[in-house]
N, C-alpha and C. Protein backbone atom coordinates (compact mmCIF):
# COMPACT_ATOMS: atom_id res chain seq x y z
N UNK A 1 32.22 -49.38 2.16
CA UNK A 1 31.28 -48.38 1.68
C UNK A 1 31.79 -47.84 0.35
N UNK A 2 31.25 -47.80 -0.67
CA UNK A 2 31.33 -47.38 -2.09
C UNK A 2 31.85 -45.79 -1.41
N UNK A 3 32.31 -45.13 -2.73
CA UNK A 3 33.02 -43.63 -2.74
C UNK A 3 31.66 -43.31 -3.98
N UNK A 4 31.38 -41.87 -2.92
CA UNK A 4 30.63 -41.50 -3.56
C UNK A 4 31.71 -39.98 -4.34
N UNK A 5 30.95 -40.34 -5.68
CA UNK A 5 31.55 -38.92 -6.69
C UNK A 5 30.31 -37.73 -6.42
N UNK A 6 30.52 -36.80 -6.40
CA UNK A 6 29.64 -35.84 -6.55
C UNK A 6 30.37 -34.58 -7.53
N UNK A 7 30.95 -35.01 -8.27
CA UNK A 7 31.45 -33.74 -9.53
C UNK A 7 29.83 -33.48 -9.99
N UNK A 8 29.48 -33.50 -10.46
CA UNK A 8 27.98 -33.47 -11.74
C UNK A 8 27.17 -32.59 -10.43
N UNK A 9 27.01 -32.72 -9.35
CA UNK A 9 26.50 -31.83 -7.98
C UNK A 9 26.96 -30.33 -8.08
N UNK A 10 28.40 -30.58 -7.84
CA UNK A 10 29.24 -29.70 -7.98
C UNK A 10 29.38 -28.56 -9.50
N UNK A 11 29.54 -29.41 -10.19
CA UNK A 11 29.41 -28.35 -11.63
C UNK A 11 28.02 -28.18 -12.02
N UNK A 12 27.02 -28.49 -11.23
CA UNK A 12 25.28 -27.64 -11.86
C UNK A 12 25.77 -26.53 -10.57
N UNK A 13 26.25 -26.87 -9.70
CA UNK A 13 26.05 -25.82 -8.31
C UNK A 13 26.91 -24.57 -8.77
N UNK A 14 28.00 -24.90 -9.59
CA UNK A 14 29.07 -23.37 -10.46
C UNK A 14 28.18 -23.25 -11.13
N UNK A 15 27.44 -24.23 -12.20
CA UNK A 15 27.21 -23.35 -13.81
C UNK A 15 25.90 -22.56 -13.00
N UNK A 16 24.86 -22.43 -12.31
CA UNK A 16 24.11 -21.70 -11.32
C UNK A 16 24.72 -20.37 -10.98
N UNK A 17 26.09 -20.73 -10.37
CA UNK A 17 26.47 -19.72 -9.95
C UNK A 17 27.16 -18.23 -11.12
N UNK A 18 27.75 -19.15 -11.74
CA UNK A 18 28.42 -18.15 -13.19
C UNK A 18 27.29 -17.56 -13.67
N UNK A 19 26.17 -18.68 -13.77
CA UNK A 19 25.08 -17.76 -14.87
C UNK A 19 24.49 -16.73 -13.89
N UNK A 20 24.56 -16.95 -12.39
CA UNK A 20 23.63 -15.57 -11.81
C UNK A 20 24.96 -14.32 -11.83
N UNK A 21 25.77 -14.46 -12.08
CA UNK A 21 27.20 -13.28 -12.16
C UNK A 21 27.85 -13.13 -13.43
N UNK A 22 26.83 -13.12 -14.67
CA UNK A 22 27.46 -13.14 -15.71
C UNK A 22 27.55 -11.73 -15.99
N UNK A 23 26.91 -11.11 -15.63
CA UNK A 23 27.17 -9.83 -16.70
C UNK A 23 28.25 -9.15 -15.82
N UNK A 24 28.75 -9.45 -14.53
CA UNK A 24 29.57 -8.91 -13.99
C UNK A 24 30.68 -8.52 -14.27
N UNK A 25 31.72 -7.67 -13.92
CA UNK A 25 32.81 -7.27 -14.52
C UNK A 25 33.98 -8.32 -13.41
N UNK A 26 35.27 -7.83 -14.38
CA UNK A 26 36.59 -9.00 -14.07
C UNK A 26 36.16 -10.06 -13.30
N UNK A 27 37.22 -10.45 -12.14
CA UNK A 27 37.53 -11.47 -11.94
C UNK A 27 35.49 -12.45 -11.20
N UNK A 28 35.08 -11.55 -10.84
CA UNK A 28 33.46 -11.21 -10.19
C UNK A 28 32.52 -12.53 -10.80
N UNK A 29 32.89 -12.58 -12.74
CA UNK A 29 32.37 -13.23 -13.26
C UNK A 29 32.98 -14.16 -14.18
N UNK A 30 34.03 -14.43 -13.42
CA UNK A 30 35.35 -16.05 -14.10
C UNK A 30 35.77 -16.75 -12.94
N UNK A 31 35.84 -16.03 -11.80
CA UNK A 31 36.40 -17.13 -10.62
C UNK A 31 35.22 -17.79 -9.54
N UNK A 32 35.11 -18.54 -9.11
CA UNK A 32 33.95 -19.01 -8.49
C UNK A 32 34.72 -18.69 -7.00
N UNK A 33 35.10 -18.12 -6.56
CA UNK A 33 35.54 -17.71 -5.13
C UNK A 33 34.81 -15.83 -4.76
N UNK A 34 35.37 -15.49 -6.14
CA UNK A 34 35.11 -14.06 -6.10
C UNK A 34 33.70 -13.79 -6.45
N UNK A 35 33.20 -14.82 -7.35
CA UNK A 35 31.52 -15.00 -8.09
C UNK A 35 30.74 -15.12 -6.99
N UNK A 36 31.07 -16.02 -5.94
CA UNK A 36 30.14 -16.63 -4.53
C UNK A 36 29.90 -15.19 -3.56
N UNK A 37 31.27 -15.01 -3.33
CA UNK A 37 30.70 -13.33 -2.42
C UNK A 37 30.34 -12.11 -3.49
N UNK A 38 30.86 -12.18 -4.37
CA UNK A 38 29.99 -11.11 -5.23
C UNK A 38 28.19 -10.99 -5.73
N UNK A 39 27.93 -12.59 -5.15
CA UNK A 39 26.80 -12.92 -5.31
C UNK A 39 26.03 -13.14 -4.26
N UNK A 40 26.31 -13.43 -3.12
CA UNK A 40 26.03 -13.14 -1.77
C UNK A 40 25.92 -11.67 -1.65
N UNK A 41 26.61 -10.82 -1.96
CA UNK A 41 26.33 -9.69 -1.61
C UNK A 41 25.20 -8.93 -2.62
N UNK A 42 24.99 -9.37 -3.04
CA UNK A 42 24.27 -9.17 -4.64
C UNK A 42 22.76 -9.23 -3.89
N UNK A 43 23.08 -10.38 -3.52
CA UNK A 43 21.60 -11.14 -3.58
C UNK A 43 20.92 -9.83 -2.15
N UNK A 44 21.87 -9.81 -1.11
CA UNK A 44 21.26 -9.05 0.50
C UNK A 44 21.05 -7.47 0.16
N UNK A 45 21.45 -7.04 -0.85
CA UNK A 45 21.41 -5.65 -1.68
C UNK A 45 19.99 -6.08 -2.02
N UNK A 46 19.98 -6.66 -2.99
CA UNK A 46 18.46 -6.53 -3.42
C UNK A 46 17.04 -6.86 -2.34
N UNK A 47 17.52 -8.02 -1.51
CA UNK A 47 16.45 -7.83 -0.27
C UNK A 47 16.67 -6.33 0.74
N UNK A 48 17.43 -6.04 0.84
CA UNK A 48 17.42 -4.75 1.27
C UNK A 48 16.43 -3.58 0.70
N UNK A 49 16.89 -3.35 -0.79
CA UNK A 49 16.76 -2.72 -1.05
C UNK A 49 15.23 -2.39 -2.09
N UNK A 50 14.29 -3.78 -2.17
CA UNK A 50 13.05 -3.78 -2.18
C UNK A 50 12.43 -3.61 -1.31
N UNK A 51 12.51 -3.19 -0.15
CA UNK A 51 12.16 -2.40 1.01
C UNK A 51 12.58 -0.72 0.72
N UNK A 52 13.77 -0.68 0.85
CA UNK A 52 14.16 0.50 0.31
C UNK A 52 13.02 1.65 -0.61
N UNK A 53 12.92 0.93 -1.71
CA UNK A 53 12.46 1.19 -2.78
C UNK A 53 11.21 1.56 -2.70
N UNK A 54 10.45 1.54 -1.59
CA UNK A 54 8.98 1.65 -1.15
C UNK A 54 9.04 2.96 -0.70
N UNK A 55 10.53 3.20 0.32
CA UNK A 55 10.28 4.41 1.25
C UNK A 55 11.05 5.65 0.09
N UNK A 56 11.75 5.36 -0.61
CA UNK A 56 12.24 6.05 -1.84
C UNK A 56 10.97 6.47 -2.51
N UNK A 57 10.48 5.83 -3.12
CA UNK A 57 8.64 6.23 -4.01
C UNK A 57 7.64 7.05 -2.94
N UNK A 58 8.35 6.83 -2.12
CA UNK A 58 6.85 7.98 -0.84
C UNK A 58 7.69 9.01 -1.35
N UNK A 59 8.55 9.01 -0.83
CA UNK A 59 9.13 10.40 -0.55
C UNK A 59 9.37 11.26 -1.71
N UNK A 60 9.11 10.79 -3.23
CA UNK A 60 9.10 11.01 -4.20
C UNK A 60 7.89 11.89 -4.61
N UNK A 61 6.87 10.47 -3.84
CA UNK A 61 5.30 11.44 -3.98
C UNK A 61 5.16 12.58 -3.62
N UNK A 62 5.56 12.30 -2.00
CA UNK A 62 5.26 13.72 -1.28
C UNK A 62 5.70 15.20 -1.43
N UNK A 63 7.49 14.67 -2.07
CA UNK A 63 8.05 15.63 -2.78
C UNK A 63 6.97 16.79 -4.20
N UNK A 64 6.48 15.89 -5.04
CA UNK A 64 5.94 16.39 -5.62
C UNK A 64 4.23 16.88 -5.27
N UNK A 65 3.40 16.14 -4.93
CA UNK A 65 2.44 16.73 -4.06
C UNK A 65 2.53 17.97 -3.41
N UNK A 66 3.65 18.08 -2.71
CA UNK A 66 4.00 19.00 -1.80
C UNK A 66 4.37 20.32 -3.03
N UNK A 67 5.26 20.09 -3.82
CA UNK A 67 5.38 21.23 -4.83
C UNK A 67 4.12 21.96 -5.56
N UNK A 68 3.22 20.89 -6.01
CA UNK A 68 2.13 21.02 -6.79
C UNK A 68 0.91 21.76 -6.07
N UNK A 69 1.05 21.58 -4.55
CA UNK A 69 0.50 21.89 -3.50
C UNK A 69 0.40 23.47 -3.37
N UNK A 70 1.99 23.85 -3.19
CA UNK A 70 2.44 25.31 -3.06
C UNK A 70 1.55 25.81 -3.98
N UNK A 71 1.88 25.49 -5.24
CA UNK A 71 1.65 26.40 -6.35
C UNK A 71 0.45 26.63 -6.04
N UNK A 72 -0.32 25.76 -5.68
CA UNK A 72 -1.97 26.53 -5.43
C UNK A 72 -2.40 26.86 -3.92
N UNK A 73 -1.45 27.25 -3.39
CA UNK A 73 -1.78 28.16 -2.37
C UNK A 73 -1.71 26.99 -1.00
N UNK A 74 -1.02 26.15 -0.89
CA UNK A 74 -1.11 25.01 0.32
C UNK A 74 0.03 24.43 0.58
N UNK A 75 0.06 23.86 2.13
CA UNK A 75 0.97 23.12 2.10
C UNK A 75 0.68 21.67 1.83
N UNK A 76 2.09 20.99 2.00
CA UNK A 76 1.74 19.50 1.58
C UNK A 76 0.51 18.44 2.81
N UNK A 77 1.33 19.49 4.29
CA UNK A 77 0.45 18.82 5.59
C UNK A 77 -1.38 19.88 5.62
N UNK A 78 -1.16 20.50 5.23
CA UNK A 78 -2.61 21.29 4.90
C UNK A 78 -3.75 20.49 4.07
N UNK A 79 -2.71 20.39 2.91
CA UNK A 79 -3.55 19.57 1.93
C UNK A 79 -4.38 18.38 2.42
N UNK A 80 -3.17 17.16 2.40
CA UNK A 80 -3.87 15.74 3.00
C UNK A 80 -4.21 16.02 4.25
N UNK A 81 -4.14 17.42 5.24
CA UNK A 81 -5.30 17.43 6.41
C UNK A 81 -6.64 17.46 5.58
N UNK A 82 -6.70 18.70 4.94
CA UNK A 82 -8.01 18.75 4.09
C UNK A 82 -9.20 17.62 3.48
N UNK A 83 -8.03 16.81 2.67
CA UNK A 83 -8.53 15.57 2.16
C UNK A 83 -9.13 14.76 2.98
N UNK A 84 -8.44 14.47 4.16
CA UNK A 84 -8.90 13.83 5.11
C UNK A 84 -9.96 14.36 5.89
N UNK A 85 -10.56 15.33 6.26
CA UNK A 85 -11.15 16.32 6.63
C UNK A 85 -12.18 16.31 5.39
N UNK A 86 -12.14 16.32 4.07
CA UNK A 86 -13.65 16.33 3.24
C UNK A 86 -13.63 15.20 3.27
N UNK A 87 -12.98 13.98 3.70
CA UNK A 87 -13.75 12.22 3.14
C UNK A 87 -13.08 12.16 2.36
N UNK A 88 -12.09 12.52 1.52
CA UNK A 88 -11.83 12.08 0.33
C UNK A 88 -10.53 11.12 0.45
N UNK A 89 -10.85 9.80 0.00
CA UNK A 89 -9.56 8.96 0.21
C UNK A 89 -9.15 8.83 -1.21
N UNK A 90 -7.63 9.29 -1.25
CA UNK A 90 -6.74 8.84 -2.47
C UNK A 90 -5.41 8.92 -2.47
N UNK A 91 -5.05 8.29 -2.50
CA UNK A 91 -3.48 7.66 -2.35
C UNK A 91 -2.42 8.38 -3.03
N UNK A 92 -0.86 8.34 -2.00
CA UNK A 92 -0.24 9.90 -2.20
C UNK A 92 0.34 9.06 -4.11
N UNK A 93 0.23 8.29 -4.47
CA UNK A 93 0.92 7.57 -5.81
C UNK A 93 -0.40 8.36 -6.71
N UNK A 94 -1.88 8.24 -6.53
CA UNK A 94 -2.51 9.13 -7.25
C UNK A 94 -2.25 10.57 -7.79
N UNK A 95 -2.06 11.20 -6.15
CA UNK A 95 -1.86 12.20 -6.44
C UNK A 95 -0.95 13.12 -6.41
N UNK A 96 0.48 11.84 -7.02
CA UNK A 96 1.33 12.50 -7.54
C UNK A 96 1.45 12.37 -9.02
N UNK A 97 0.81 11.25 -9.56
CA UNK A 97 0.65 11.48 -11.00
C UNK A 97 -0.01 12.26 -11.36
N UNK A 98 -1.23 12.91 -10.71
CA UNK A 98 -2.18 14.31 -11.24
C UNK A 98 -1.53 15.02 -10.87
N UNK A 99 -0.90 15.49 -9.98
CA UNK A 99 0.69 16.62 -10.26
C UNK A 99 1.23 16.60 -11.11
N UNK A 100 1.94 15.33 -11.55
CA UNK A 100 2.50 15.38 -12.80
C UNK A 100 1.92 16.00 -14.30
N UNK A 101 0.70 15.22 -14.20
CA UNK A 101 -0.26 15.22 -15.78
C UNK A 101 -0.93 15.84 -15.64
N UNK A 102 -1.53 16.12 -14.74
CA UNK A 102 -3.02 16.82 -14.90
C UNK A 102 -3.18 17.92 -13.88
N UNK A 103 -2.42 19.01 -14.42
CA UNK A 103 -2.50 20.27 -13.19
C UNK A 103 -3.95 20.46 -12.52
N UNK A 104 -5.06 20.64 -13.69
CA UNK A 104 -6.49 21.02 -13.24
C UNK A 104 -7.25 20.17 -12.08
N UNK A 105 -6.86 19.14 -13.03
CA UNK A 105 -7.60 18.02 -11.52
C UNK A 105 -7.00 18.21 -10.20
N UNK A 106 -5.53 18.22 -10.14
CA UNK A 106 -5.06 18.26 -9.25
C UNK A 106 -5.18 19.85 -8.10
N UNK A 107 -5.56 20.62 -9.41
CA UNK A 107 -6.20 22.00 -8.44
C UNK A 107 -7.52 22.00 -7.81
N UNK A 108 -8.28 20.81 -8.83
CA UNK A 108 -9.85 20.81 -8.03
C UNK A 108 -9.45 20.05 -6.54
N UNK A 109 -8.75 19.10 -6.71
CA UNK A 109 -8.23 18.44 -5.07
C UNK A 109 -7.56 19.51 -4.37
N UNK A 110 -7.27 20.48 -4.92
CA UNK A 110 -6.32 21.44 -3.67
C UNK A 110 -7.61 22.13 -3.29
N UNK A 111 -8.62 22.71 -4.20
CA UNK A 111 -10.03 23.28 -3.80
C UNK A 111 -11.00 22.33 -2.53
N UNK A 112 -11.06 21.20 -2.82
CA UNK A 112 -11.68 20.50 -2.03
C UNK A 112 -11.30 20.40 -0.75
N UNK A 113 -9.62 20.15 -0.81
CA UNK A 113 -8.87 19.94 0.62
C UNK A 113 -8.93 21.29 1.26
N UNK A 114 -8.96 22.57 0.51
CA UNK A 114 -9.38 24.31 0.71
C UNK A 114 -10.76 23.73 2.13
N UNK A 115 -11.43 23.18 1.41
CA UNK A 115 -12.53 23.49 1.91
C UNK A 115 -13.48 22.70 2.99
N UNK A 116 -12.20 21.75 3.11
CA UNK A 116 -12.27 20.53 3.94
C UNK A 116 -12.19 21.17 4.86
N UNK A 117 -10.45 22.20 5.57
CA UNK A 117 -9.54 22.28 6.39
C UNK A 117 -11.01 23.80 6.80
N UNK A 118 -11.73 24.60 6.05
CA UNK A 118 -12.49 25.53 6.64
C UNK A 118 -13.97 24.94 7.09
N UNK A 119 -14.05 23.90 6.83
CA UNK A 119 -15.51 23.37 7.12
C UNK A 119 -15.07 22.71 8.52
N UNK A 120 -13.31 22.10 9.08
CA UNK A 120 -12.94 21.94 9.92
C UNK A 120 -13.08 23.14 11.25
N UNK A 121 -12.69 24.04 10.85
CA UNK A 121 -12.59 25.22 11.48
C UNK A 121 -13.47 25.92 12.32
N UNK A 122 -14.62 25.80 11.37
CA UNK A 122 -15.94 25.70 11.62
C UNK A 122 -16.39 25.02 12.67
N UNK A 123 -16.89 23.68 12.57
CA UNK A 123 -17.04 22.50 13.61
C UNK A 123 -16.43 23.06 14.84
């Protein structure tokens, strides 16, 4: 049986590996022992943590919703009862950028959700 070489396998499978650990610091991004688990671990961080990153941005929203909320007389669970309660569907990423930018609008939604949660009351 012929001997098979597989160098040329082997050095695309490093130069792969160096180039995904280049910007890394010391030995992380020159040794291919330390490059492989630095890159293994690299890689389960980022699937982790694009999950992560979803429940980080809620809680961001709600944070601010919830502030923007106070100021006009509500809470954050008052509010989106309200909303939900007049029909009005809009997503907490909406309406945390009209917290951000646009106080007024975001007070006509605290008015509406006002008047959701008393038309509830009512019923």
């Amino acid at each position: 049986m012929p001997r098979v070489k597989r160098g040329v396998n082997s050095l695309k499978k490093r130069r792969t590996l160096m180039k995904a650990v280049k910007g890394m610091r010391g030995a992380r991004s020159r040794r291919i022992s330390c490059a492989q688990e630095a890159i293994l671990h690299a890689m389960s961080y980022a699937y982790r943590d694009r999950r992560t990153k979803k429940r980080d941005f809620r809680k961001l929203w709600i944070a601010r919703i919830n502030a923007a909320a106070r100021s006009n007389g509500l809470s954050y669970s008052r509010m989106m009862n309200g909303l939900k309660q007049a029909g009005v569907a809009v997503n907490r990423k909406i309406l945390a950028e009209l917290a951000v930018q646009d106080q007024q609008a975001f007070a006509r939604f605290a008015e509406v959700a006002r008047k959701g949660l008393e038309s509830a009351v009512k019923a």
